[in-house]
PDB file of N, CA and C in Angstrom:
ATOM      1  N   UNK A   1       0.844  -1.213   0.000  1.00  0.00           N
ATOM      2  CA  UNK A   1       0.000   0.000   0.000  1.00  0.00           C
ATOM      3  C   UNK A   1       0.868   1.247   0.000  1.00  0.00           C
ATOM      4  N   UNK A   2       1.918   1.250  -0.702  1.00  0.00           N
ATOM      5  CA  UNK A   2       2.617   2.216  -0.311  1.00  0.00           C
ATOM      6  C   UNK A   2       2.166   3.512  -1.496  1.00  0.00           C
ATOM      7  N   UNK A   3       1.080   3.262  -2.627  1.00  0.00           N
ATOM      8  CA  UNK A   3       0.679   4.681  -2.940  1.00  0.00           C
ATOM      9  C   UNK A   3       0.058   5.246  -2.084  1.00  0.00           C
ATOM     10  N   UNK A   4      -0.534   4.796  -1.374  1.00  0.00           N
ATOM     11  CA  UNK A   4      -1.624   5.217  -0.378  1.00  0.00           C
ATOM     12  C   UNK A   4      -0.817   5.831   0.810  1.00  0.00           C
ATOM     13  N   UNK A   5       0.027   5.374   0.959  1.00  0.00           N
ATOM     14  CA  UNK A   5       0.913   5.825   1.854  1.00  0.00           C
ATOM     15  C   UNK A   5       1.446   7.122   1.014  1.00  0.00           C
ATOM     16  N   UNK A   6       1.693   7.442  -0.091  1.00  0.00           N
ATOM     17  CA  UNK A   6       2.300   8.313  -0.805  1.00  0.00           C
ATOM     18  C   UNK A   6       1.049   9.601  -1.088  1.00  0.00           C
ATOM     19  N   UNK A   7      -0.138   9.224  -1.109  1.00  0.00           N
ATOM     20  CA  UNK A   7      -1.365  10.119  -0.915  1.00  0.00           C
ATOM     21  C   UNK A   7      -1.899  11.150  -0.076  1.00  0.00           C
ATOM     22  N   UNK A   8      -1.657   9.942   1.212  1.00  0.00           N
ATOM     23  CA  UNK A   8      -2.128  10.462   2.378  1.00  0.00           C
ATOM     24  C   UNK A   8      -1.283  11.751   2.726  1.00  0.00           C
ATOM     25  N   UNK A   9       0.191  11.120   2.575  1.00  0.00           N
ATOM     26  CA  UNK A   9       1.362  12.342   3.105  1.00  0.00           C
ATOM     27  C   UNK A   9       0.963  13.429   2.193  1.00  0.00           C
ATOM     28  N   UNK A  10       0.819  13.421   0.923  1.00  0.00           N
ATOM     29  CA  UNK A  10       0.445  14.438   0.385  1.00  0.00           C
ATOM     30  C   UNK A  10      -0.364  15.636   0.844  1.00  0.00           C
ATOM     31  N   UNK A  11      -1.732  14.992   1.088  1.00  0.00           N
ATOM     32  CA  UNK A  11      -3.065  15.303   1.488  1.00  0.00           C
ATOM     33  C   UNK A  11      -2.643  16.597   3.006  1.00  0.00           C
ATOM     34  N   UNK A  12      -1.546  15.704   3.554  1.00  0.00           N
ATOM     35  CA  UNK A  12      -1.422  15.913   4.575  1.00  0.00           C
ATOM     36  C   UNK A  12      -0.664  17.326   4.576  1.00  0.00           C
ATOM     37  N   UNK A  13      -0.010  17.019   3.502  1.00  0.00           N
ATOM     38  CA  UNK A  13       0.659  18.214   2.957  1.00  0.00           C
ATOM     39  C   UNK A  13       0.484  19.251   2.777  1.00  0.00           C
ATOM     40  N   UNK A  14      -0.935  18.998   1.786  1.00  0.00           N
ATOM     41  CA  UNK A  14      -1.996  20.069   1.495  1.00  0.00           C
ATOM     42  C   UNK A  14      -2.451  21.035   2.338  1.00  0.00           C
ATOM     43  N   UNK A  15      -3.130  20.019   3.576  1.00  0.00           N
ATOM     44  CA  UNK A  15      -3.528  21.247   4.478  1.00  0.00           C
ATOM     45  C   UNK A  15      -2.902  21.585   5.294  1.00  0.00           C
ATOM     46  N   UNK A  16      -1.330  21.090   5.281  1.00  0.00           N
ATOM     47  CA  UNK A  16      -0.350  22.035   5.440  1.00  0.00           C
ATOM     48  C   UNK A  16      -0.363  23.353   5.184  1.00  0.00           C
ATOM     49  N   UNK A  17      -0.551  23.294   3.883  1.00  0.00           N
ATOM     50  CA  UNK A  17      -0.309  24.553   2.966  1.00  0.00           C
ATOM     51  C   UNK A  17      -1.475  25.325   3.106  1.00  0.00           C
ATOM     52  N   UNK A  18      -2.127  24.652   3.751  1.00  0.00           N
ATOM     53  CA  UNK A  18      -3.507  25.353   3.315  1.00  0.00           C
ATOM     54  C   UNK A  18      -4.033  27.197   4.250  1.00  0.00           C
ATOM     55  N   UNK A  19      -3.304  27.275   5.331  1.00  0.00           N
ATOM     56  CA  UNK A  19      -3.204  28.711   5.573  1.00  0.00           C
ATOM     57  C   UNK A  19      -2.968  29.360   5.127  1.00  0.00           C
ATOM     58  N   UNK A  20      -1.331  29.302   4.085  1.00  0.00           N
ATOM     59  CA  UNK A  20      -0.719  29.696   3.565  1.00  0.00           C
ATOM     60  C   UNK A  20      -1.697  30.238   2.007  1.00  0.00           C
ATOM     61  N   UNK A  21      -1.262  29.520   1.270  1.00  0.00           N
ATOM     62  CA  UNK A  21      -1.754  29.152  -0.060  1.00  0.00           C
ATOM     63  C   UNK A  21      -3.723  28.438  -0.063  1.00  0.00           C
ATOM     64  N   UNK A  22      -4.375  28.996   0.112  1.00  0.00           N
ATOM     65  CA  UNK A  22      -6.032  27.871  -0.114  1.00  0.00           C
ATOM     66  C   UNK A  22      -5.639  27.379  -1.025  1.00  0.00           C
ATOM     67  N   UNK A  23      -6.030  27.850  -2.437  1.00  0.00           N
ATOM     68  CA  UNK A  23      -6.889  27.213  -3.192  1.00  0.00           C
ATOM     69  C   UNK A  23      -6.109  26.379  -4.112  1.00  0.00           C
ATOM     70  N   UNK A  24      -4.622  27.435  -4.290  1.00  0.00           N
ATOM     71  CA  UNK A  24      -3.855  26.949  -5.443  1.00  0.00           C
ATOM     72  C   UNK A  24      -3.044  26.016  -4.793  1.00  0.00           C
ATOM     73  N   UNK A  25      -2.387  25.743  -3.706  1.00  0.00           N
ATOM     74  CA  UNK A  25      -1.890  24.804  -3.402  1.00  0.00           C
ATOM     75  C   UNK A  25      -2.777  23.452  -3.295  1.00  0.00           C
ATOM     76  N   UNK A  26      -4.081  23.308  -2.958  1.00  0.00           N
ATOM     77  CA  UNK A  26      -5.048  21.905  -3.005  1.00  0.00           C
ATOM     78  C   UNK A  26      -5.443  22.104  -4.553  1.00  0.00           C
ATOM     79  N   UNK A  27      -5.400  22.935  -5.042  1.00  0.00           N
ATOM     80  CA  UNK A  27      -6.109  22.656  -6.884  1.00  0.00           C
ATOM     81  C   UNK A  27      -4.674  21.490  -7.383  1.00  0.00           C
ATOM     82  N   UNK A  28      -3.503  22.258  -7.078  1.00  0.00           N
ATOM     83  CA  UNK A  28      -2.017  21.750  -7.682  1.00  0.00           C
ATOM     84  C   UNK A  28      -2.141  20.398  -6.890  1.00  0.00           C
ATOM     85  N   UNK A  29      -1.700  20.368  -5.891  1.00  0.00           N
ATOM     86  CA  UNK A  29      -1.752  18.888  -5.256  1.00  0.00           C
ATOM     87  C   UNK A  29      -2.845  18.012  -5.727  1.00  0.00           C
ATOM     88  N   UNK A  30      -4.117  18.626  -5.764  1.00  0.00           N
ATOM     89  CA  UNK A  30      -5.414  17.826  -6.380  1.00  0.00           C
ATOM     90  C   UNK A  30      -4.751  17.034  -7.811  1.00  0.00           C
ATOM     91  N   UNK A  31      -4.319  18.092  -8.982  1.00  0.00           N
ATOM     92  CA  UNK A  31      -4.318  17.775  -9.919  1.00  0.00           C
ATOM     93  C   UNK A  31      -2.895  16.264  -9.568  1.00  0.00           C
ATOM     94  N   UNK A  32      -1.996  16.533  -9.285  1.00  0.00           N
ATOM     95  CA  UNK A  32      -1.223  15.606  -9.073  1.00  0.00           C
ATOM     96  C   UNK A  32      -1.648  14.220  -8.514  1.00  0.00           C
ATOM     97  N   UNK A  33      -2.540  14.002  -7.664  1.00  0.00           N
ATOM     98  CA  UNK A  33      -2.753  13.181  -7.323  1.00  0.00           C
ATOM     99  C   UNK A  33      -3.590  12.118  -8.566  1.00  0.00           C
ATOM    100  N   UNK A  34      -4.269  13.453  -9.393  1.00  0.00           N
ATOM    101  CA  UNK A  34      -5.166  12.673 -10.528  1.00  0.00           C
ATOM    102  C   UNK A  34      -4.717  12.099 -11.165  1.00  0.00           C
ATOM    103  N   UNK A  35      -3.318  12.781 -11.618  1.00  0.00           N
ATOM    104  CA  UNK A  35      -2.619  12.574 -12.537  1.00  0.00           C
ATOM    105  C   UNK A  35      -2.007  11.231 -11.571  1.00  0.00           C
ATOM    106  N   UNK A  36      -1.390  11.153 -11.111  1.00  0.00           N
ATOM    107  CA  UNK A  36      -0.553   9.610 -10.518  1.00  0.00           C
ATOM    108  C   UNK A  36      -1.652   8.698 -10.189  1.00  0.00           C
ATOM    109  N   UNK A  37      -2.881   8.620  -9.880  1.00  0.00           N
ATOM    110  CA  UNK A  37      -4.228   8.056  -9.344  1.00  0.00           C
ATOM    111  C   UNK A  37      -4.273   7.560 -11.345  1.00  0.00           C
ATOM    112  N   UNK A  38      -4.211   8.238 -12.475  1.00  0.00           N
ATOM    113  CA  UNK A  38      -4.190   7.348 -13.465  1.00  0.00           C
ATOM    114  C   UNK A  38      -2.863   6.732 -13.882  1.00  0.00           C
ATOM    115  N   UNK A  39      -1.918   7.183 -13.911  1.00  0.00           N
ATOM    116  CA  UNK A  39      -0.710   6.822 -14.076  1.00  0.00           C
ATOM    117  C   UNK A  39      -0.577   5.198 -13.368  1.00  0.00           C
ATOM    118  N   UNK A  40      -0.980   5.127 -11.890  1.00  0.00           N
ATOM    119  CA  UNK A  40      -1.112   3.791 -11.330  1.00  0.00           C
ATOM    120  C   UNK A  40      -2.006   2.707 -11.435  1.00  0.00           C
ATOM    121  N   UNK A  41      -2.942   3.639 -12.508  1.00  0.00           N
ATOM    122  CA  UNK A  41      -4.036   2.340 -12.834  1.00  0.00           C
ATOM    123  C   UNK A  41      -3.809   1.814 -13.769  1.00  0.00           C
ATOM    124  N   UNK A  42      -2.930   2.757 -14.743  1.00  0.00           N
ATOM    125  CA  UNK A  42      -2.732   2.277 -16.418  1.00  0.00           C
ATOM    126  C   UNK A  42      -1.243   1.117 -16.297  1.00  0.00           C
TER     127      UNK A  42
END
């Protein structure tokens, strides 16, 4: 499970950022995750 493990930290990341930066830091991280979320299915 280690994408999931690679997600979560992300996520976690996010609302890290998220005082900082709202929208554009979770839109950017969002998109990344989509992008590797197909990358790992294909």
């Amino acid at each position: 499970h280690h994408d999931d493990a690679e997600r979560v930290l992300e996520i976690v990341l996010a609302s890290l950022d998220e005082p900082r930066k709202p929208k554009p830091g979770l839109t950017r991280i969002r998109r990344n995750l989509y992008r590797r979320g197909i990358l790992s299915r294909s």
